[in-house]
N, C-alpha and C. Protein backbone atom coordinates (compact mmCIF):
# COMPACT_ATOMS: atom_id res chain seq x y z
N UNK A 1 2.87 -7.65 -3.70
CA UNK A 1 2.76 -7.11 -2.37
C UNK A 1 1.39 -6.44 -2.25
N UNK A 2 0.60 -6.90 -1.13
CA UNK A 2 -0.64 -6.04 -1.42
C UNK A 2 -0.80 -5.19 -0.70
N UNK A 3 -1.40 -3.97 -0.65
CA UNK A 3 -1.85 -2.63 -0.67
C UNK A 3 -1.37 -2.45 0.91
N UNK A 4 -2.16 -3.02 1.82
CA UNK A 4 -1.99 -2.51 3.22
C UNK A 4 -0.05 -3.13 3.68
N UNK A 5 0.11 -4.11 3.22
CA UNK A 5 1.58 -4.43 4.08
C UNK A 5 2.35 -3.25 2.78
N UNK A 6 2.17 -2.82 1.74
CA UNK A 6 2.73 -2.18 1.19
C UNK A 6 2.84 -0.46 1.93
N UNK A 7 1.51 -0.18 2.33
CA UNK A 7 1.41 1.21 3.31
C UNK A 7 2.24 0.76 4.94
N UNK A 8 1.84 -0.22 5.25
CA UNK A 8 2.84 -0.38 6.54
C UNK A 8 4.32 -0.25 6.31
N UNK A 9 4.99 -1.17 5.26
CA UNK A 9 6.31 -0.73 5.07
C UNK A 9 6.48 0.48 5.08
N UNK A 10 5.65 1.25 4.14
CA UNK A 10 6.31 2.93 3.88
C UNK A 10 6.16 4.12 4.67
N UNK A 11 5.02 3.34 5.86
CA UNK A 11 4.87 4.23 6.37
C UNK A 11 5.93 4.46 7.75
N UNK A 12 6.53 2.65 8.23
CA UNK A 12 7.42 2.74 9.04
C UNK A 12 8.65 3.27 8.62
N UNK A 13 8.94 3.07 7.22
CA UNK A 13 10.14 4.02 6.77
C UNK A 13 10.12 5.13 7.01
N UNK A 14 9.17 6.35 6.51
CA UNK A 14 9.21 7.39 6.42
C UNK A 14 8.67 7.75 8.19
N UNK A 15 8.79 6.85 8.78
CA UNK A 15 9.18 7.13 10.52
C UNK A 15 10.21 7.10 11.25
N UNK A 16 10.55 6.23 10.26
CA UNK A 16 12.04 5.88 10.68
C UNK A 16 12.85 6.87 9.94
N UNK A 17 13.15 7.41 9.39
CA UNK A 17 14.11 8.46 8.27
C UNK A 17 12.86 9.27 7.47
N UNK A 18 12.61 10.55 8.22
CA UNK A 18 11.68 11.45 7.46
C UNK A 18 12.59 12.11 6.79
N UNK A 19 11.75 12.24 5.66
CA UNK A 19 12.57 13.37 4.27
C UNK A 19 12.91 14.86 4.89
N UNK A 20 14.03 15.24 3.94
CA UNK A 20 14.51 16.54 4.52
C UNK A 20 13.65 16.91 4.11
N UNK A 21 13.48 18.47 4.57
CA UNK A 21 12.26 19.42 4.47
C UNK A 21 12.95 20.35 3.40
N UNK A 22 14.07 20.25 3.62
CA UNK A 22 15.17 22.13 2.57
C UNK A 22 14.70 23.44 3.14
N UNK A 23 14.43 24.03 2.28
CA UNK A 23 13.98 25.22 3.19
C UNK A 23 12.29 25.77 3.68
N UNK A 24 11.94 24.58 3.47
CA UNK A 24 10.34 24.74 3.19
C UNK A 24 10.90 23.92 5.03
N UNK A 25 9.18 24.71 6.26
CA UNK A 25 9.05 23.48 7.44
C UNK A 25 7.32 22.53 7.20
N UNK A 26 7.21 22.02 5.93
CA UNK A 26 6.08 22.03 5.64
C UNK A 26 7.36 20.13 4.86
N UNK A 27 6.23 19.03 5.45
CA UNK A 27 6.96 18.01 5.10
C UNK A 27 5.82 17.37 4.22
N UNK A 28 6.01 16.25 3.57
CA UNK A 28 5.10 16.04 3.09
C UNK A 28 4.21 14.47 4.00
N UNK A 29 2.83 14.12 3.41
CA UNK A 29 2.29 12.99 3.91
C UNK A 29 1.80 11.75 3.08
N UNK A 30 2.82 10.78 3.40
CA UNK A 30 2.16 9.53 2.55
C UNK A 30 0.48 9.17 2.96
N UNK A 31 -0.16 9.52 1.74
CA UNK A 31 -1.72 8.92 2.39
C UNK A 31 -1.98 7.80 1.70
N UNK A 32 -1.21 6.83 0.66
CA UNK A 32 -1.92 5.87 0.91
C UNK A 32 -0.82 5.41 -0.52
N UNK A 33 -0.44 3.91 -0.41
CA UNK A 33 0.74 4.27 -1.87
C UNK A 33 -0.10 2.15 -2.10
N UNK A 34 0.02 2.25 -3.90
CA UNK A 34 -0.22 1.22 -3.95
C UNK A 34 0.15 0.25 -5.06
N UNK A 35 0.12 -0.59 -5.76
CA UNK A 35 0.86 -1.74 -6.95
C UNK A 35 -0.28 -1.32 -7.93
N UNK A 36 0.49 -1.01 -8.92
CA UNK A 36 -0.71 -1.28 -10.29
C UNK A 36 -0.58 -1.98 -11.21
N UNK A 37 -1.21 -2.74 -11.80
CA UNK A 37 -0.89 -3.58 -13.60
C UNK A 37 -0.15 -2.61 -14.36
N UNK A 38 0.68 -2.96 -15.06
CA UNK A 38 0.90 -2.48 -16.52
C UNK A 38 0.01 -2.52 -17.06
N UNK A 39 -0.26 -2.35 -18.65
CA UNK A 39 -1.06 -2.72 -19.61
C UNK A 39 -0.13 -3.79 -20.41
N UNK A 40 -0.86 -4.22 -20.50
CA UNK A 40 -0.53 -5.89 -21.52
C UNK A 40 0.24 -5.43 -22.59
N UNK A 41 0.91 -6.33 -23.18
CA UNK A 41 2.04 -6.12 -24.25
C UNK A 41 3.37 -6.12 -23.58
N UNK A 42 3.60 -6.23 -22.37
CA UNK A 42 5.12 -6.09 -22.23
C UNK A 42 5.45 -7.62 -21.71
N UNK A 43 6.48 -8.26 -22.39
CA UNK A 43 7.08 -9.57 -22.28
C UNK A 43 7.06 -10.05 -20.57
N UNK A 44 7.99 -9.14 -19.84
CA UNK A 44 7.95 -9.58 -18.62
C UNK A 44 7.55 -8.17 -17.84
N UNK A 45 5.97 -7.92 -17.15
CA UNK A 45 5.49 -7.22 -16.93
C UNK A 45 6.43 -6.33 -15.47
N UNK A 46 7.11 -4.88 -15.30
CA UNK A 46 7.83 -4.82 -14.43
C UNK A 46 6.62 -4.21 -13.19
N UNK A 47 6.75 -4.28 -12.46
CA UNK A 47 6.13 -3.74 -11.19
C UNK A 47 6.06 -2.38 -10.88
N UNK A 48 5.08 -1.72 -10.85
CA UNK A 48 4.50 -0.37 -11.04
C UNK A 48 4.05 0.21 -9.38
N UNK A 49 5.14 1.22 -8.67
CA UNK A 49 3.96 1.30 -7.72
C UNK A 49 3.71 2.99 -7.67
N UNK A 50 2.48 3.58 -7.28
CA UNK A 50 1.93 4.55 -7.08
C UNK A 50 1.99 4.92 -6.22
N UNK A 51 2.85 5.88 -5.33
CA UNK A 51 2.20 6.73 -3.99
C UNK A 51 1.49 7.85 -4.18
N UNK A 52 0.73 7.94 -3.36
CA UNK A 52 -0.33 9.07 -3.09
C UNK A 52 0.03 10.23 -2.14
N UNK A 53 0.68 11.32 -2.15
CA UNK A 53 0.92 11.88 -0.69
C UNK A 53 0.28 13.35 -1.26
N UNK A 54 0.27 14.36 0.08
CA UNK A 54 -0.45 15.40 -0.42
C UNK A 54 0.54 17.00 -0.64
N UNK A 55 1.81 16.54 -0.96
CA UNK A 55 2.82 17.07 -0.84
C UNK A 55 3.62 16.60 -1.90
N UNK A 56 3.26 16.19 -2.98
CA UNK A 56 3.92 15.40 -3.94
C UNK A 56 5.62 16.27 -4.42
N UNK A 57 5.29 17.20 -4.53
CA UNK A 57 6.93 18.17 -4.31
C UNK A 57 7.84 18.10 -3.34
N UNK A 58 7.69 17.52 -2.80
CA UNK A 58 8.51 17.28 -1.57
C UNK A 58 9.20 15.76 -1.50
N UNK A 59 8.55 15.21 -1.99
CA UNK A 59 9.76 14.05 -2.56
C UNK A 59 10.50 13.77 -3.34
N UNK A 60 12.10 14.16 -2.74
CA UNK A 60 13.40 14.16 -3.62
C UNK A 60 13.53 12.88 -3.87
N UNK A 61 13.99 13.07 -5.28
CA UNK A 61 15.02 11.86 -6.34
C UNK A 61 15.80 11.13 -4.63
N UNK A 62 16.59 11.33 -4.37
CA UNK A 62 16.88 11.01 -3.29
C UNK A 62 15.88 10.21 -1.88
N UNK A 63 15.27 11.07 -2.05
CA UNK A 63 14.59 10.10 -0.85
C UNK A 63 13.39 9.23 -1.56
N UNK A 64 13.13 9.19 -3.07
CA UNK A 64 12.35 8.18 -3.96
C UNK A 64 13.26 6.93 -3.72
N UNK A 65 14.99 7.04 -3.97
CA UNK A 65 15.49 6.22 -4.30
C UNK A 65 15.85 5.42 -2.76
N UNK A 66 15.59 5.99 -1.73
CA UNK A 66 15.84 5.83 -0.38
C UNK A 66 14.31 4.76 -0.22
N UNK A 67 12.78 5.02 -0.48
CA UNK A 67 12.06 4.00 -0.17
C UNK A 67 12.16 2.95 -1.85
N UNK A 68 12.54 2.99 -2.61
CA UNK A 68 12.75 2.37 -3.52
C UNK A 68 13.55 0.94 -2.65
N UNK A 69 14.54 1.40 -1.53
CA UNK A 69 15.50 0.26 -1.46
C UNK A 69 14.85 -0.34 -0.80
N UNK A 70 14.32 0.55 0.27
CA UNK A 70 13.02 -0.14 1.28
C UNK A 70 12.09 -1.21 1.19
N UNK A 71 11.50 -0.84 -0.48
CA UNK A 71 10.82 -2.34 -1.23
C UNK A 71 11.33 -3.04 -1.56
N UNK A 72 12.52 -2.84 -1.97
CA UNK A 72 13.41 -3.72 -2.45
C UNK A 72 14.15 -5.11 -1.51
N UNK A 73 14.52 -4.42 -0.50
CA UNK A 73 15.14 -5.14 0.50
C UNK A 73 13.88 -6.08 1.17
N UNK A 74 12.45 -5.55 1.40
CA UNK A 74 11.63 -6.25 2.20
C UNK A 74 11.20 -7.29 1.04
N UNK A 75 11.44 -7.47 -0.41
CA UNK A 75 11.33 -7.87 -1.52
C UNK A 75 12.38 -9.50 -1.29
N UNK A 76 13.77 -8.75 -0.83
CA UNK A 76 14.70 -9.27 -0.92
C UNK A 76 14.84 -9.77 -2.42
N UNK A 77 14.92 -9.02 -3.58
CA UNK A 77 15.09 -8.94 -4.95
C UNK A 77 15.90 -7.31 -5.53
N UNK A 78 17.29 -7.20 -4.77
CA UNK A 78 17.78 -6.26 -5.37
C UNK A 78 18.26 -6.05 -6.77
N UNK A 79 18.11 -6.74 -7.50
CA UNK A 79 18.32 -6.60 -8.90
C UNK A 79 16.68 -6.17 -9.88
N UNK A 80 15.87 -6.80 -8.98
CA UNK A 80 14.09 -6.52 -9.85
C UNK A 80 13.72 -4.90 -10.43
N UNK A 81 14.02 -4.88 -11.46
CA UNK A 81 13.41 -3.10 -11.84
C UNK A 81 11.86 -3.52 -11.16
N UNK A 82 11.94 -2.17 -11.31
CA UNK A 82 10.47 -1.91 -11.14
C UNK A 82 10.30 -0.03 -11.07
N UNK A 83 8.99 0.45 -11.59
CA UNK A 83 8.70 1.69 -11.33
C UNK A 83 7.79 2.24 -10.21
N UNK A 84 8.03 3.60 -9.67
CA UNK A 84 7.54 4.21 -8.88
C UNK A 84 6.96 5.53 -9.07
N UNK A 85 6.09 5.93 -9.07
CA UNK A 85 5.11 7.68 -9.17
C UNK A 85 4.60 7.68 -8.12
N UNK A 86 4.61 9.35 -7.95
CA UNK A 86 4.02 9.75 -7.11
C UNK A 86 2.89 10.68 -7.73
N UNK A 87 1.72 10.96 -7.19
CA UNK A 87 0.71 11.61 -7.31
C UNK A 87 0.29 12.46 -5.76
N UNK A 88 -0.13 13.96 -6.62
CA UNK A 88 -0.61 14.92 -5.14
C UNK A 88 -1.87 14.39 -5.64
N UNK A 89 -2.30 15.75 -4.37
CA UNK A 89 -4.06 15.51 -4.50
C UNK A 89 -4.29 16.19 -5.46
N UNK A 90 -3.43 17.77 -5.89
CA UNK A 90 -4.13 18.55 -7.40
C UNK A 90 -3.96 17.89 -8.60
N UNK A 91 -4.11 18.25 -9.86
CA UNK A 91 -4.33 17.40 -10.75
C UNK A 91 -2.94 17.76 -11.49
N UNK A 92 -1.96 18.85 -10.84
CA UNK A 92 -0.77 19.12 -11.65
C UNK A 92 0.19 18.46 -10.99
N UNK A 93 0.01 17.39 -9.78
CA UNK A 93 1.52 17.00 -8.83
C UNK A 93 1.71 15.88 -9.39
N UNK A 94 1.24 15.40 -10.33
CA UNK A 94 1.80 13.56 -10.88
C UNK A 94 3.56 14.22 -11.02
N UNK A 95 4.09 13.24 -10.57
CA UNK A 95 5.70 13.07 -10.83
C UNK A 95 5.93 11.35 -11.16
């Protein structure tokens, strides 16, 4: 999937069903999410994707697993593992 139809999907999701906030009114912003290689050595390489937002705490297990289906379904491959991270802009928000 490449980069821009990958930001259009996620970004119409998270328009369509924005993440709860909890008690914070401070939501977070996808700025830009994208596919990366593995590194070589793995038999059947699984699919890696990266989002970028500037609120990286603010995306619950829950609503990871909510655009997880999102790729999945526009995939139409519900059985395909694959991984997902998120990264803030500071250098401590990798999740």
């Amino acid at each position: 999937m490449g980069t821009g139809a990958l930001n259009r999907l996620l970004a119409q999701a998270i328009e369509n069903t924005p993440g709860a906030l909890g008690r914070s009114t401070h939501s977070f912003k996808l700025l830009y999410a994208t596919q990366v290689n593995e590194a070589e050595g793995f038999a059947i390489p699984v699919p890696h994707f990266v989002l970028f937002a500037n609120r990286a705490s603010k995306l619950t297990d829950s609503y990871m697993r909510y655009l997880e289906k999102v790729i999945r379904d526009e995939w139409n491959a519900p059985g395909v593992p694959f991984k997902m991270s998120v990264r803030g802009k500071g250098p401590k928000s990798a999740r």
